[in-house]
PDB file of N, CA and C in Angstrom:
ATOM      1  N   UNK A   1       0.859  -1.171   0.000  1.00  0.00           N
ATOM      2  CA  UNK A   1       0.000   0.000   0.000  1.00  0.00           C
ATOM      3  C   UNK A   1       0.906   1.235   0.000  1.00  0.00           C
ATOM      4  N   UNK A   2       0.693   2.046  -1.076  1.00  0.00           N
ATOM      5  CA  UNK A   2       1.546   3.369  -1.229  1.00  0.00           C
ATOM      6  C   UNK A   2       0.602   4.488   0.060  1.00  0.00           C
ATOM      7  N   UNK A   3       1.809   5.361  -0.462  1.00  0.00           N
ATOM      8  CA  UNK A   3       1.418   6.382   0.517  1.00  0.00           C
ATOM      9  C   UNK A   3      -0.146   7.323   0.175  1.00  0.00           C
ATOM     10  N   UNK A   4      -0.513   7.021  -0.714  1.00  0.00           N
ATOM     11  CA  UNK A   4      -1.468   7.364  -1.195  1.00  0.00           C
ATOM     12  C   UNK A   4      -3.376   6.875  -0.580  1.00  0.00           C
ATOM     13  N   UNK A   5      -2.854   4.968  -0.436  1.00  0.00           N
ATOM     14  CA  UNK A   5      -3.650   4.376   0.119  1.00  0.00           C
ATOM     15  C   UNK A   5      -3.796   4.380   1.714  1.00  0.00           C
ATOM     16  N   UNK A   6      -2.583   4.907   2.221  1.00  0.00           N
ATOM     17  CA  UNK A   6      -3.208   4.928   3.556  1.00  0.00           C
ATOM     18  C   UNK A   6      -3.381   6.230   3.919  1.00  0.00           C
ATOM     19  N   UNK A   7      -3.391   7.630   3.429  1.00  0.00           N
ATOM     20  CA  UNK A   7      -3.664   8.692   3.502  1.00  0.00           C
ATOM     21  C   UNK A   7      -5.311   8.303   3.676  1.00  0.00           C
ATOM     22  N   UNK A   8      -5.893   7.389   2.154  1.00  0.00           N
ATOM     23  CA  UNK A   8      -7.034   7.605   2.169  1.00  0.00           C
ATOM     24  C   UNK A   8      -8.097   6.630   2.932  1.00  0.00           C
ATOM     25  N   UNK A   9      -6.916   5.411   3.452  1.00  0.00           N
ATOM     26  CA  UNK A   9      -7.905   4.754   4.311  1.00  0.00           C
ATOM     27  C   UNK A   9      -8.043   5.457   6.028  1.00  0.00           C
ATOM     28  N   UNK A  10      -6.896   6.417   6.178  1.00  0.00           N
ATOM     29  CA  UNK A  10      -6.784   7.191   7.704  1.00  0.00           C
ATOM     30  C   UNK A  10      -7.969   7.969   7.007  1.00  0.00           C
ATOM     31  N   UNK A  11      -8.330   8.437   6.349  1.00  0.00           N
ATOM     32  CA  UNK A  11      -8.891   9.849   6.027  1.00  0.00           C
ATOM     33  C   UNK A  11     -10.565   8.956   6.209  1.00  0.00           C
ATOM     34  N   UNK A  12     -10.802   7.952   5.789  1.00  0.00           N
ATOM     35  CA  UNK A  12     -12.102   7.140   5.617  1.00  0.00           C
ATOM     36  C   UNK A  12     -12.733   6.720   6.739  1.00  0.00           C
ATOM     37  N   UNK A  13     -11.282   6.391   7.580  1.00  0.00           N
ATOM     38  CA  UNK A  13     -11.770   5.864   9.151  1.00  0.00           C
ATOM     39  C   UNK A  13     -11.718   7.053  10.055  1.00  0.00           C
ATOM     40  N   UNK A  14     -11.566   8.398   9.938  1.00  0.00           N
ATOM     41  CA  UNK A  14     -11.464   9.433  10.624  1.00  0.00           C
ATOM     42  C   UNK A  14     -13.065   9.812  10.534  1.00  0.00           C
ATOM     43  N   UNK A  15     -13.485   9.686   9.147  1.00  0.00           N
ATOM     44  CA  UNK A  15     -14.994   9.950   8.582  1.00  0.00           C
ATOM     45  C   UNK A  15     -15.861   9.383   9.425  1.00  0.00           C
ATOM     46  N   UNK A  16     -15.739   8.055   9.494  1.00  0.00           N
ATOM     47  CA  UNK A  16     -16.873   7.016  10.003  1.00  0.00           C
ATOM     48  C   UNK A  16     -16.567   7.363  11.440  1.00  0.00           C
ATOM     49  N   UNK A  17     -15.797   7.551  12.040  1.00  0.00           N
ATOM     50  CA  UNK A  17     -15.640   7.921  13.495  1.00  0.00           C
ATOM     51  C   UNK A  17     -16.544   8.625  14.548  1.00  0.00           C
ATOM     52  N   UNK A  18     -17.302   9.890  13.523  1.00  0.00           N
ATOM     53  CA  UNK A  18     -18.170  10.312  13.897  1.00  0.00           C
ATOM     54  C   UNK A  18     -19.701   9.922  13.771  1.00  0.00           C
ATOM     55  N   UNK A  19     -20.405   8.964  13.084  1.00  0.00           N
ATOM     56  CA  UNK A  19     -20.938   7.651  13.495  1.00  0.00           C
ATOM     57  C   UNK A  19     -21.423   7.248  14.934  1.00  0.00           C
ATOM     58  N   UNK A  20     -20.300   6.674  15.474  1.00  0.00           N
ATOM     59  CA  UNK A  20     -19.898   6.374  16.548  1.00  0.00           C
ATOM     60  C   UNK A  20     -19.844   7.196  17.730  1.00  0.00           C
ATOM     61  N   UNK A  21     -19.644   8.548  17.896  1.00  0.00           N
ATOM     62  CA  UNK A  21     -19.559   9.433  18.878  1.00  0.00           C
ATOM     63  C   UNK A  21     -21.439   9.678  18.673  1.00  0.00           C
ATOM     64  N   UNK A  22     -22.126   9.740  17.452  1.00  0.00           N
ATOM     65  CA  UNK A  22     -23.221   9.896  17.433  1.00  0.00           C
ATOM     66  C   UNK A  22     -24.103   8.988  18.045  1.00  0.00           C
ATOM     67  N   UNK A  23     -24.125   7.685  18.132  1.00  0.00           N
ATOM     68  CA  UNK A  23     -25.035   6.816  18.364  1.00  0.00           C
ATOM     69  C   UNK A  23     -25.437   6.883  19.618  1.00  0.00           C
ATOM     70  N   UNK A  24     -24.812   7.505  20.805  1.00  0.00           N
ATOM     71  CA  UNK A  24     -25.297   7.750  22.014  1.00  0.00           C
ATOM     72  C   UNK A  24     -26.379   8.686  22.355  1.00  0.00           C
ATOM     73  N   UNK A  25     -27.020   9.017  21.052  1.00  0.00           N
ATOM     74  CA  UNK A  25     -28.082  10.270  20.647  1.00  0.00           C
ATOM     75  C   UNK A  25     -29.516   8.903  20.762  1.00  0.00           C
ATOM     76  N   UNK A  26     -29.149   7.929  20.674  1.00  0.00           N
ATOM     77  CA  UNK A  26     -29.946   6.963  20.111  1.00  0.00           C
ATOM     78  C   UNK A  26     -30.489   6.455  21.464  1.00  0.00           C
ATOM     79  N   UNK A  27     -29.840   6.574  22.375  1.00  0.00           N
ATOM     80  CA  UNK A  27     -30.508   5.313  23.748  1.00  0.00           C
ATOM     81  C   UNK A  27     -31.596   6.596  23.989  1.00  0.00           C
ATOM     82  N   UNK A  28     -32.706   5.481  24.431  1.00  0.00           N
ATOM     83  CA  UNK A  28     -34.044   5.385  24.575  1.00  0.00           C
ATOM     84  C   UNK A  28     -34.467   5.741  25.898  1.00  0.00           C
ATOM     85  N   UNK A  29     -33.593   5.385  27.244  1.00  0.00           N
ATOM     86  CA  UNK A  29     -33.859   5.898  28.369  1.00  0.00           C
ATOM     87  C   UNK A  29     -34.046   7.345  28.855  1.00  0.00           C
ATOM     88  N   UNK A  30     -35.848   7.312  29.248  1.00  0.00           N
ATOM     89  CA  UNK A  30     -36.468   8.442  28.705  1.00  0.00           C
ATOM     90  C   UNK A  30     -36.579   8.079  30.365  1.00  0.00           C
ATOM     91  N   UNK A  31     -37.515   7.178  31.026  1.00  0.00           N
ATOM     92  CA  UNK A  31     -37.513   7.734  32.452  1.00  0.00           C
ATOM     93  C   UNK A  31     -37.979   6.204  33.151  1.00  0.00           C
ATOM     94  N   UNK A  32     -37.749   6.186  34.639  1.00  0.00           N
ATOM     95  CA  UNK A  32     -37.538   4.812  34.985  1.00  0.00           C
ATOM     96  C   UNK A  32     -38.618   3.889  35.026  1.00  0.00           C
ATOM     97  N   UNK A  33     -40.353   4.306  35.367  1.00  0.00           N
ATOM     98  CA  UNK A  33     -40.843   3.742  34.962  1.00  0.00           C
ATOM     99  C   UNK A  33     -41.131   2.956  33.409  1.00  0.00           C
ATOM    100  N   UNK A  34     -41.179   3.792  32.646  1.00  0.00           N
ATOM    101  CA  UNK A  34     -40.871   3.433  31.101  1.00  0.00           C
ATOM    102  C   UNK A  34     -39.742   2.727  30.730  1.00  0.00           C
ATOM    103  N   UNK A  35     -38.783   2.367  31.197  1.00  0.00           N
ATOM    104  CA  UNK A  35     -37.877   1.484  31.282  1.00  0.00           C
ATOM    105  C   UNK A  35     -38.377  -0.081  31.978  1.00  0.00           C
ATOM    106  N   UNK A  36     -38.865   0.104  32.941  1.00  0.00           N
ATOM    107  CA  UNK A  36     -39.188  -0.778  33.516  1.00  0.00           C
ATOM    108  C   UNK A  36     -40.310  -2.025  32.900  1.00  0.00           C
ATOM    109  N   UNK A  37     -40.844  -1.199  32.119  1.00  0.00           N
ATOM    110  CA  UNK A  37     -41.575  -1.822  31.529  1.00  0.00           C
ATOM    111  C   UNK A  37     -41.300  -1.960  29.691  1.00  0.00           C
ATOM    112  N   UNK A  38     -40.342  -1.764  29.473  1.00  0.00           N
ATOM    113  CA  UNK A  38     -39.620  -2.059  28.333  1.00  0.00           C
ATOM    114  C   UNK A  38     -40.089  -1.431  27.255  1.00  0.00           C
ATOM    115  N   UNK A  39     -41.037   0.129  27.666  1.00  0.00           N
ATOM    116  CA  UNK A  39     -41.806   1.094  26.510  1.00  0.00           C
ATOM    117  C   UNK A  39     -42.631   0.390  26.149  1.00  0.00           C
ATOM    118  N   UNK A  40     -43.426  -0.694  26.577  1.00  0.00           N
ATOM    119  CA  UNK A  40     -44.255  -0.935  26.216  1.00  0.00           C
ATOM    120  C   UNK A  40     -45.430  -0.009  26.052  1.00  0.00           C
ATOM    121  N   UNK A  41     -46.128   0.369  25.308  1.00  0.00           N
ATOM    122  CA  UNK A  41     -47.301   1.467  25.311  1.00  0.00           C
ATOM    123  C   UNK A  41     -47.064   2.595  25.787  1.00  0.00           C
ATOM    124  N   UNK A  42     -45.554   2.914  25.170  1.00  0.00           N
ATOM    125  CA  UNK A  42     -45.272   4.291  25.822  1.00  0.00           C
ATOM    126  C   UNK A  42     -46.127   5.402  25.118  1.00  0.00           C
ATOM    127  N   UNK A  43     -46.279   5.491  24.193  1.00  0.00           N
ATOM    128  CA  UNK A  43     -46.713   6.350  23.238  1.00  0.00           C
ATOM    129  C   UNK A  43     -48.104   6.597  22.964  1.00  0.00           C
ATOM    130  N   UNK A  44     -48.516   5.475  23.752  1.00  0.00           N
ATOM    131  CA  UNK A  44     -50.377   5.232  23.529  1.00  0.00           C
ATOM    132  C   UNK A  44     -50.663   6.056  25.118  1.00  0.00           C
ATOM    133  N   UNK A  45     -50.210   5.829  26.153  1.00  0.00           N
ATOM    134  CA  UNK A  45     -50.644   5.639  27.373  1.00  0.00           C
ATOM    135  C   UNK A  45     -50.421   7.548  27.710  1.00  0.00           C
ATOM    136  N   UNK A  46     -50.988   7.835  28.795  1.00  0.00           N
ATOM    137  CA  UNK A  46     -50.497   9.622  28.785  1.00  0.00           C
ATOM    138  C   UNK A  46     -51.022   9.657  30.475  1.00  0.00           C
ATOM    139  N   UNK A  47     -49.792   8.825  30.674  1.00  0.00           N
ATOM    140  CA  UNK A  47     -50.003   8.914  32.434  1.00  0.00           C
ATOM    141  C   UNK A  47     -49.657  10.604  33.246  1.00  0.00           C
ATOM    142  N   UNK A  48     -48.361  10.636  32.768  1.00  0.00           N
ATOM    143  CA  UNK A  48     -47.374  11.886  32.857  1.00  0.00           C
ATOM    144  C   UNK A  48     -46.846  12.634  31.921  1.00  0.00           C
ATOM    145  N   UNK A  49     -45.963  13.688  32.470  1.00  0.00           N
ATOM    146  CA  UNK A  49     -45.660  14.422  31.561  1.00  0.00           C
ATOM    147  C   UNK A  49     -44.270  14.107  30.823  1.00  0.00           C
ATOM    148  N   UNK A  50     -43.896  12.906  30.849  1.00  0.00           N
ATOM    149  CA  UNK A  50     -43.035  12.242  30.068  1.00  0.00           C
ATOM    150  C   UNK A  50     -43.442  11.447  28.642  1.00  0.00           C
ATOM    151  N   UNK A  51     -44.844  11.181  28.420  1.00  0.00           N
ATOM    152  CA  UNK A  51     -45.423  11.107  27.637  1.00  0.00           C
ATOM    153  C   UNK A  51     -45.012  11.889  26.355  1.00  0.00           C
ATOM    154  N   UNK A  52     -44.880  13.567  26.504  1.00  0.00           N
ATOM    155  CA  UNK A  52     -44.784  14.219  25.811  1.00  0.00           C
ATOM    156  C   UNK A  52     -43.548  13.992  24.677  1.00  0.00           C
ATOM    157  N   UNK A  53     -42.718  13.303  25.042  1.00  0.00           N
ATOM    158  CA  UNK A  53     -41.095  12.801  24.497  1.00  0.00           C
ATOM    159  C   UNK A  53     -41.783  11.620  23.310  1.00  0.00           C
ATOM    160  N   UNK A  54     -42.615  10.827  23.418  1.00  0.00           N
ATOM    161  CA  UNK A  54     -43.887   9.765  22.410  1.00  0.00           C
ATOM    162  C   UNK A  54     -44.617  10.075  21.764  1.00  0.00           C
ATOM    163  N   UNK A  55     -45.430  10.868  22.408  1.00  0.00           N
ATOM    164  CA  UNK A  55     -47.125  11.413  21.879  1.00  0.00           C
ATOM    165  C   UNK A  55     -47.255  12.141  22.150  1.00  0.00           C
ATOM    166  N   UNK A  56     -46.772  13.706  21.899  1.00  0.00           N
ATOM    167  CA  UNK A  56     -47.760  15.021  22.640  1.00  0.00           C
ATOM    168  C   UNK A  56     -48.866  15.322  22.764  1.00  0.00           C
ATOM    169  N   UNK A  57     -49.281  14.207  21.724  1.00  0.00           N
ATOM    170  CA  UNK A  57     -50.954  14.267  21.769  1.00  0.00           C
ATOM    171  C   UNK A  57     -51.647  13.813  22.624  1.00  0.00           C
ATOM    172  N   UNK A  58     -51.085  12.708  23.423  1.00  0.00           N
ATOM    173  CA  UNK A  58     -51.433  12.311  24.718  1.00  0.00           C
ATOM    174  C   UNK A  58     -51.657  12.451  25.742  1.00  0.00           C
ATOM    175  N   UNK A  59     -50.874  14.374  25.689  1.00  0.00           N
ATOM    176  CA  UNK A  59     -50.737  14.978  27.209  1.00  0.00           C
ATOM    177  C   UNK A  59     -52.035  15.279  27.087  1.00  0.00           C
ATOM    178  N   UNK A  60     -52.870  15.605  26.045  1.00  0.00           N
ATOM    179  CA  UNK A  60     -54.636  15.515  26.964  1.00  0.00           C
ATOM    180  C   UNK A  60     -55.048  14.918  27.749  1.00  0.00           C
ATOM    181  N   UNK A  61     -54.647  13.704  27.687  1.00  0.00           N
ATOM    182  CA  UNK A  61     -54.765  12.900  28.919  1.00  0.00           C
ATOM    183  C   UNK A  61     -54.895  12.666  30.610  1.00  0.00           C
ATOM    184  N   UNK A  62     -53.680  13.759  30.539  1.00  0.00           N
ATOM    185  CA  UNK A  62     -53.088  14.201  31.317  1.00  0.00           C
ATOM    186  C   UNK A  62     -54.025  14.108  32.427  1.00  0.00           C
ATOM    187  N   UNK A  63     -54.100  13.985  33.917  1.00  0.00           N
ATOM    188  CA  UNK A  63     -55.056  14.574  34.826  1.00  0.00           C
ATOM    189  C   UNK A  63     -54.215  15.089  35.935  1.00  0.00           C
ATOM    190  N   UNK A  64     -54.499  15.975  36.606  1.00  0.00           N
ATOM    191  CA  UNK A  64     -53.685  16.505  37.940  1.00  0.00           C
ATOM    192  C   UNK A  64     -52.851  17.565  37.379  1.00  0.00           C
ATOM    193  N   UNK A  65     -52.085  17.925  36.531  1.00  0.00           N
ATOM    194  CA  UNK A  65     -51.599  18.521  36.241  1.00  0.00           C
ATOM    195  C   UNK A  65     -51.869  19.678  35.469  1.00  0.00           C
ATOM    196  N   UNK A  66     -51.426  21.118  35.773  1.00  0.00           N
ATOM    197  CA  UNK A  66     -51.955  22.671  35.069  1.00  0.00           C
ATOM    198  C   UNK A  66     -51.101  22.913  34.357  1.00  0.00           C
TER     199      UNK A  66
END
Protein backbone atom coordinates (compact mmCIF):
# COMPACT_ATOMS: atom_id res chain seq x y z
CA UNK A 1 0.00 0.00 0.00
CA UNK A 2 1.55 3.37 -1.23
CA UNK A 3 1.42 6.38 0.52
CA UNK A 4 -1.47 7.36 -1.20
CA UNK A 5 -3.65 4.38 0.12
CA UNK A 6 -3.21 4.93 3.56
CA UNK A 7 -3.66 8.69 3.50
CA UNK A 8 -7.03 7.61 2.17
CA UNK A 9 -7.91 4.75 4.31
CA UNK A 10 -6.78 7.19 7.70
CA UNK A 11 -8.89 9.85 6.03
CA UNK A 12 -12.10 7.14 5.62
CA UNK A 13 -11.77 5.86 9.15
CA UNK A 14 -11.46 9.43 10.62
CA UNK A 15 -14.99 9.95 8.58
CA UNK A 16 -16.87 7.02 10.00
CA UNK A 17 -15.64 7.92 13.50
CA UNK A 18 -18.17 10.31 13.90
CA UNK A 19 -20.94 7.65 13.49
CA UNK A 20 -19.90 6.37 16.55
CA UNK A 21 -19.56 9.43 18.88
CA UNK A 22 -23.22 9.90 17.43
CA UNK A 23 -25.03 6.82 18.36
CA UNK A 24 -25.30 7.75 22.01
CA UNK A 25 -28.08 10.27 20.65
CA UNK A 26 -29.95 6.96 20.11
CA UNK A 27 -30.51 5.31 23.75
CA UNK A 28 -34.04 5.38 24.57
CA UNK A 29 -33.86 5.90 28.37
CA UNK A 30 -36.47 8.44 28.70
CA UNK A 31 -37.51 7.73 32.45
CA UNK A 32 -37.54 4.81 34.98
CA UNK A 33 -40.84 3.74 34.96
CA UNK A 34 -40.87 3.43 31.10
CA UNK A 35 -37.88 1.48 31.28
CA UNK A 36 -39.19 -0.78 33.52
CA UNK A 37 -41.57 -1.82 31.53
CA UNK A 38 -39.62 -2.06 28.33
CA UNK A 39 -41.81 1.09 26.51
CA UNK A 40 -44.25 -0.94 26.22
CA UNK A 41 -47.30 1.47 25.31
CA UNK A 42 -45.27 4.29 25.82
CA UNK A 43 -46.71 6.35 23.24
CA UNK A 44 -50.38 5.23 23.53
CA UNK A 45 -50.64 5.64 27.37
CA UNK A 46 -50.50 9.62 28.78
CA UNK A 47 -50.00 8.91 32.43
CA UNK A 48 -47.37 11.89 32.86
CA UNK A 49 -45.66 14.42 31.56
CA UNK A 50 -43.03 12.24 30.07
CA UNK A 51 -45.42 11.11 27.64
CA UNK A 52 -44.78 14.22 25.81
CA UNK A 53 -41.10 12.80 24.50
CA UNK A 54 -43.89 9.77 22.41
CA UNK A 55 -47.12 11.41 21.88
CA UNK A 56 -47.76 15.02 22.64
CA UNK A 57 -50.95 14.27 21.77
CA UNK A 58 -51.43 12.31 24.72
CA UNK A 59 -50.74 14.98 27.21
CA UNK A 60 -54.64 15.51 26.96
CA UNK A 61 -54.76 12.90 28.92
CA UNK A 62 -53.09 14.20 31.32
CA UNK A 63 -55.06 14.57 34.83
CA UNK A 64 -53.69 16.51 37.94
CA UNK A 65 -51.60 18.52 36.24
CA UNK A 66 -51.95 22.67 35.07
Amino acid sequence: MNRYGKICALTALMGFSNYAIAASFQIQEQNAKDLGTAYAGAGSLGEDASTNFYNPAALTEVTGYN
